[in-house]
C-alpha atoms as a PDB file:
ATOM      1  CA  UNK A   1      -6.581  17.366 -10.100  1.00  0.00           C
ATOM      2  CA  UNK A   2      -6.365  13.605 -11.317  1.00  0.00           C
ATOM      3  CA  UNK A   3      -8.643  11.811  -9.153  1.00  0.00           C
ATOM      4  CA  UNK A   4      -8.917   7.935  -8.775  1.00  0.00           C
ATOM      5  CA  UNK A   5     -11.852   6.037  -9.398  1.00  0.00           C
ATOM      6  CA  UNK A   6     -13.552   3.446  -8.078  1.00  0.00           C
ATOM      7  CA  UNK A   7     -13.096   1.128 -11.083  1.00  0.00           C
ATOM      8  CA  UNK A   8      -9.746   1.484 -11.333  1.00  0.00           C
ATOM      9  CA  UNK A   9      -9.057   0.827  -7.559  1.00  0.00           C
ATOM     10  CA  UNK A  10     -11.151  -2.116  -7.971  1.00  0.00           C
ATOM     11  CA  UNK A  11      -8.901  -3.154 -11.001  1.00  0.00           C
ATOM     12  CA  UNK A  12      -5.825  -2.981  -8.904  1.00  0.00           C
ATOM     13  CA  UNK A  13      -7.521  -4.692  -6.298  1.00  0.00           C
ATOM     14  CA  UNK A  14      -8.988  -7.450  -7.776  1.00  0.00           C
ATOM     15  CA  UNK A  15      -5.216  -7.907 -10.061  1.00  0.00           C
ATOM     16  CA  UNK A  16      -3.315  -8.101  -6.723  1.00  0.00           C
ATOM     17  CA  UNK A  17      -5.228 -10.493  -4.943  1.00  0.00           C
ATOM     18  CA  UNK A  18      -5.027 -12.376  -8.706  1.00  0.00           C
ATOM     19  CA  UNK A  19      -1.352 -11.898  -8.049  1.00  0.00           C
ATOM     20  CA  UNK A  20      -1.520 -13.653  -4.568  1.00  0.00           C
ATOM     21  CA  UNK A  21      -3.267 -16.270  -5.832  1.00  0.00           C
ATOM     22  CA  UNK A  22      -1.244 -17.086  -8.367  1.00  0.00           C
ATOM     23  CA  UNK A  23       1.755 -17.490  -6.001  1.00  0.00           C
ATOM     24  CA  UNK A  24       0.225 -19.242  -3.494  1.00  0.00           C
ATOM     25  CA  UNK A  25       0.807 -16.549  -1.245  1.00  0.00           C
ATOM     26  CA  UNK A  26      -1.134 -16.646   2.383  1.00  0.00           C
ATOM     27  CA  UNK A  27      -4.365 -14.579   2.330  1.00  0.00           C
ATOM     28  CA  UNK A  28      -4.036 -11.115   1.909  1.00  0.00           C
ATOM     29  CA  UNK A  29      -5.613  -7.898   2.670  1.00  0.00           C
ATOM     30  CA  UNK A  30      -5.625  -5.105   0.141  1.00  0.00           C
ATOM     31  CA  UNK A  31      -6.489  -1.188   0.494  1.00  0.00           C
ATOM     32  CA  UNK A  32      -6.430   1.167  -1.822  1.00  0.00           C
ATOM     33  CA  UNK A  33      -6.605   4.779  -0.205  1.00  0.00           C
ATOM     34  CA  UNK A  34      -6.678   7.862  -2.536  1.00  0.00           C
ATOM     35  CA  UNK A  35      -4.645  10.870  -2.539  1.00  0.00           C
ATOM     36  CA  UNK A  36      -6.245  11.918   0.552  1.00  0.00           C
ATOM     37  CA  UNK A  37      -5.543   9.239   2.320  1.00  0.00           C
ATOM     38  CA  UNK A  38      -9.341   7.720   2.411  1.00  0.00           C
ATOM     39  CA  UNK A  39     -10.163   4.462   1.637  1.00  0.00           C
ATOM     40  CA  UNK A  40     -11.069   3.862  -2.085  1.00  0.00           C
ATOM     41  CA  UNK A  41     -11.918   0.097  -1.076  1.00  0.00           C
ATOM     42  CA  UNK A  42     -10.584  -2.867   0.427  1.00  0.00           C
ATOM     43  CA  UNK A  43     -10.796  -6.797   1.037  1.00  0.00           C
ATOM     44  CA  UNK A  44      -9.667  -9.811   2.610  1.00  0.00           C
ATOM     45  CA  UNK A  45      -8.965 -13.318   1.408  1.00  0.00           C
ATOM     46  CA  UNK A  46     -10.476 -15.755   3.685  1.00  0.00           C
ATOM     47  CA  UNK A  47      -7.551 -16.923   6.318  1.00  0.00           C
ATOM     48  CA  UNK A  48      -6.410 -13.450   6.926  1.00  0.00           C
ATOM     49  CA  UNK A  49      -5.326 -13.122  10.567  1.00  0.00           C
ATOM     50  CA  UNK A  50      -7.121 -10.188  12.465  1.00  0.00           C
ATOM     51  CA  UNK A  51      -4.951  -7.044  11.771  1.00  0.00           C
ATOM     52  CA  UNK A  52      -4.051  -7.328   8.450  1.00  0.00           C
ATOM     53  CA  UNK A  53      -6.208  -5.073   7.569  1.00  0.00           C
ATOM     54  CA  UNK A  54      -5.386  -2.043   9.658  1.00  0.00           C
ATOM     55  CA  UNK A  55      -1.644  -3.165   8.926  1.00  0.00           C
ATOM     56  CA  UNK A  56      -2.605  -3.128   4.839  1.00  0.00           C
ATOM     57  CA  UNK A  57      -3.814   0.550   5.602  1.00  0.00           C
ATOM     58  CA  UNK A  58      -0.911   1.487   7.921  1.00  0.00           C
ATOM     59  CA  UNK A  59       1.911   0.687   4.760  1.00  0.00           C
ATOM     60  CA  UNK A  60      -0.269   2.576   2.699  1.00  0.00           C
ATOM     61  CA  UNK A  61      -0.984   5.731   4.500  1.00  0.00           C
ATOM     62  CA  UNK A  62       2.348   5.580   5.588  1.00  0.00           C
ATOM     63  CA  UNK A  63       3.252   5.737   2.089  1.00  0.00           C
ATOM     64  CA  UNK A  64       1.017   8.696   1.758  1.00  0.00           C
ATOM     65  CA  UNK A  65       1.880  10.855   4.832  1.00  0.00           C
ATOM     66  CA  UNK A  66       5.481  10.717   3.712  1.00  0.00           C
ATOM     67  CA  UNK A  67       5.351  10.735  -0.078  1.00  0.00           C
ATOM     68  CA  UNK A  68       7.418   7.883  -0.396  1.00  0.00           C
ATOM     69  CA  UNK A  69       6.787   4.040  -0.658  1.00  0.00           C
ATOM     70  CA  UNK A  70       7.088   1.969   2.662  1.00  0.00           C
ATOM     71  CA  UNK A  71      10.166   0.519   1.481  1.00  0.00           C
ATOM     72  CA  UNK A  72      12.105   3.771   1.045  1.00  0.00           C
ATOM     73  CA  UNK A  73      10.595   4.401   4.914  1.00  0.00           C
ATOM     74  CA  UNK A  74      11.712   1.020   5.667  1.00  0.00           C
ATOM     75  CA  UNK A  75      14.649   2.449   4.825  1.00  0.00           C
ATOM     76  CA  UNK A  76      14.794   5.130   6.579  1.00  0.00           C
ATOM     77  CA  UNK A  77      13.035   3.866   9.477  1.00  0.00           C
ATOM     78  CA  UNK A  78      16.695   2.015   9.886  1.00  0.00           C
ATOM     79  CA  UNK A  79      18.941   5.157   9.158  1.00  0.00           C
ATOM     80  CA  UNK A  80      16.816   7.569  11.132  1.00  0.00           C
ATOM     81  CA  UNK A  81      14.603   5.095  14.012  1.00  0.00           C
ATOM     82  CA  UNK A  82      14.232   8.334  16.482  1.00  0.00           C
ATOM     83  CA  UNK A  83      13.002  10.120  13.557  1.00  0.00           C
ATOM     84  CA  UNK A  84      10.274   7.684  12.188  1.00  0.00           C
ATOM     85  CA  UNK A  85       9.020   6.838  15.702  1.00  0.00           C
ATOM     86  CA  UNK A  86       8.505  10.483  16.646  1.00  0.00           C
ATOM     87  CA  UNK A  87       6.566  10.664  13.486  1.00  0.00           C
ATOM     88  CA  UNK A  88       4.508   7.688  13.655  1.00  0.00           C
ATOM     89  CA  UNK A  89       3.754   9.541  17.010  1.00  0.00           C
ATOM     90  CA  UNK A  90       2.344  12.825  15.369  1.00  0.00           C
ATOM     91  CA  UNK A  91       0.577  10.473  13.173  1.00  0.00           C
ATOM     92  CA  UNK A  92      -1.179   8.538  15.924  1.00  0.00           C
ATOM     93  CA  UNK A  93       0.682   5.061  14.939  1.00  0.00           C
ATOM     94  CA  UNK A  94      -1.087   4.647  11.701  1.00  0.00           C
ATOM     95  CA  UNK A  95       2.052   4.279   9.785  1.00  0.00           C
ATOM     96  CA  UNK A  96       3.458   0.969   9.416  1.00  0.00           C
ATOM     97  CA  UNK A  97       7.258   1.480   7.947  1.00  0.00           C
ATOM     98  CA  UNK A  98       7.925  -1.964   5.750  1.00  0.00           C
ATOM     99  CA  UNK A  99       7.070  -3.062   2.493  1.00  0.00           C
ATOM    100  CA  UNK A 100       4.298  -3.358   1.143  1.00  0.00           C
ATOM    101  CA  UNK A 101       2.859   0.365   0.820  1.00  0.00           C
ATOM    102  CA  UNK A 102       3.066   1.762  -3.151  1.00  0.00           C
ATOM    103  CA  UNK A 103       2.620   5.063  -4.166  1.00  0.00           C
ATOM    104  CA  UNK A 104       0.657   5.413  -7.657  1.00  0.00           C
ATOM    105  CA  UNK A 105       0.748   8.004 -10.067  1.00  0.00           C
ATOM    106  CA  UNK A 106      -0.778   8.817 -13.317  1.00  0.00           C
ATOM    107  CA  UNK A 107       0.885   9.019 -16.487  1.00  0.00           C
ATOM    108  CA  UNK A 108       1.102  12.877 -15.809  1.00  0.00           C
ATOM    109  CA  UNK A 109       2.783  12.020 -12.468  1.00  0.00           C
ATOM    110  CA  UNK A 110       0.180  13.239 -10.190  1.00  0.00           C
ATOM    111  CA  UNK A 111      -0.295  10.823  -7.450  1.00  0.00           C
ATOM    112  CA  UNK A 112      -3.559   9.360  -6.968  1.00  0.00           C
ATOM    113  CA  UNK A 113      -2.960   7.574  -3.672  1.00  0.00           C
ATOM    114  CA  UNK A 114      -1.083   4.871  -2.483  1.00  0.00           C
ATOM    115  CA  UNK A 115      -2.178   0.863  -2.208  1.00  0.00           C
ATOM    116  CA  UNK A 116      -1.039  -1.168   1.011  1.00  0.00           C
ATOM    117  CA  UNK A 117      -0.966  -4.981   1.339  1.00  0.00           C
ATOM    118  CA  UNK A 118      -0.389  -7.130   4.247  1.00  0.00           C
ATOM    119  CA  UNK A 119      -0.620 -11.097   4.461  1.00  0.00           C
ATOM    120  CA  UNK A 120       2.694 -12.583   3.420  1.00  0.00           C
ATOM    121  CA  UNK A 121       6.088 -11.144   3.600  1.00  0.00           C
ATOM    122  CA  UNK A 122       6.698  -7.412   2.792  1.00  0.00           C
ATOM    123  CA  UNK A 123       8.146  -8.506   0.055  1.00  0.00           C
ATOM    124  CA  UNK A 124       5.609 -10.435  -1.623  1.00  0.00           C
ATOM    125  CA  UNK A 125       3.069  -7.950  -0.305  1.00  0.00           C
ATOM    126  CA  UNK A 126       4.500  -5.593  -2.004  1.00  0.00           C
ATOM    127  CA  UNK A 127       4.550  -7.359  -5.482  1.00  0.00           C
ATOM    128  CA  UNK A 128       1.028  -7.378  -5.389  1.00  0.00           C
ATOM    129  CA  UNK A 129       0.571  -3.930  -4.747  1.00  0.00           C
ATOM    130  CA  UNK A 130       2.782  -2.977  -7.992  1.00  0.00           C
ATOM    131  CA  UNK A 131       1.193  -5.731  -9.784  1.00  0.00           C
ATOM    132  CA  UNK A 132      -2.529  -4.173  -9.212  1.00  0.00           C
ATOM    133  CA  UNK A 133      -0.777  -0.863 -10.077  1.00  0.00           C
ATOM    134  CA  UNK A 134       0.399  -1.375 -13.071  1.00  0.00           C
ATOM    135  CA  UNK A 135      -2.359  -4.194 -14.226  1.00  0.00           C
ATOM    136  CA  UNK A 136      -4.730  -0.672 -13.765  1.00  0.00           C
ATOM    137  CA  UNK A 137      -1.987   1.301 -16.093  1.00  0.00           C
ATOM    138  CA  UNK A 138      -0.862   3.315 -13.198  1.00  0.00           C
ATOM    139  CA  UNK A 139       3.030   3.788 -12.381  1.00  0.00           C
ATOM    140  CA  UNK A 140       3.867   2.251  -9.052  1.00  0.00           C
ATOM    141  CA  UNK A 141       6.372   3.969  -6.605  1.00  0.00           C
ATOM    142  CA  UNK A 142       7.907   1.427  -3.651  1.00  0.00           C
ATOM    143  CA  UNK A 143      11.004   3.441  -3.038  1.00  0.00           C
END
């Protein structure tokens, strides 16, 4: 079983916050979780309003607990809202169903956890995630 390090979530930390930075995005908050859903590691920018980091988590392990990226259960969340909610139930309301929570797998395709990011907009959060992704030669999966 492929199992992600804490180097390499590091890497894709550091790269996304890099990536914030360099488009003057507000502050963000970054977690990397691993394929079991615990947290690898995670930071704030200074400025960061007071639950972006449990929101951060909440794209991420929503990513996780439905093996799909927070868009594609932004998605769905739309299509299917009785669905979602009753989910987001069974999971206690940890899930947090916009943009901004990116599955990552290996090169073999095994999937080593998922990376959420909350500051900006979902869409910009979500840049960063597959930026840090990718900067750590991962494969990112939004959708």
């Amino acid at each position: 079983m492929a199992e992600l390090t804490l180097d390499v979530a590091r890497k894709i930390l550091d790269t996304a916050l890099a990536k914030g930075v360099e488009k003057k995005l507000k502050p963000l908050v970054v977690t990397v979780l691993d394929a079991r859903g615990c947290v690898k590691i995670s930071a704030a920018q200074d400025g960061t309003s007071l639950l972006r980091s449990e929101i951060a988590n909440g794209k991420a392990f929503g990513a996780l607990a439905m093996g799909m990226g927070s868009r594609a259960l932004f998605q769905r969340a739309q299509e299917q809202a009785y669905f979602v909610s009753a989910v987001n139930t069974l999971a206690l309301g940890r899930m947090v169903p916009v943009p901004g929570g990116v599955l990552m797998h290996d090169a073999s395709g095994a999937l080593l956890g998922a990376v959420g990011v909350s500051g900006d907009t979902s869409d910009n959060d979500e840049i960063c995630a597959i930026a840090g992704i990718e900067a750590a030669g991962l494969k990112a999966n939004a959708g």
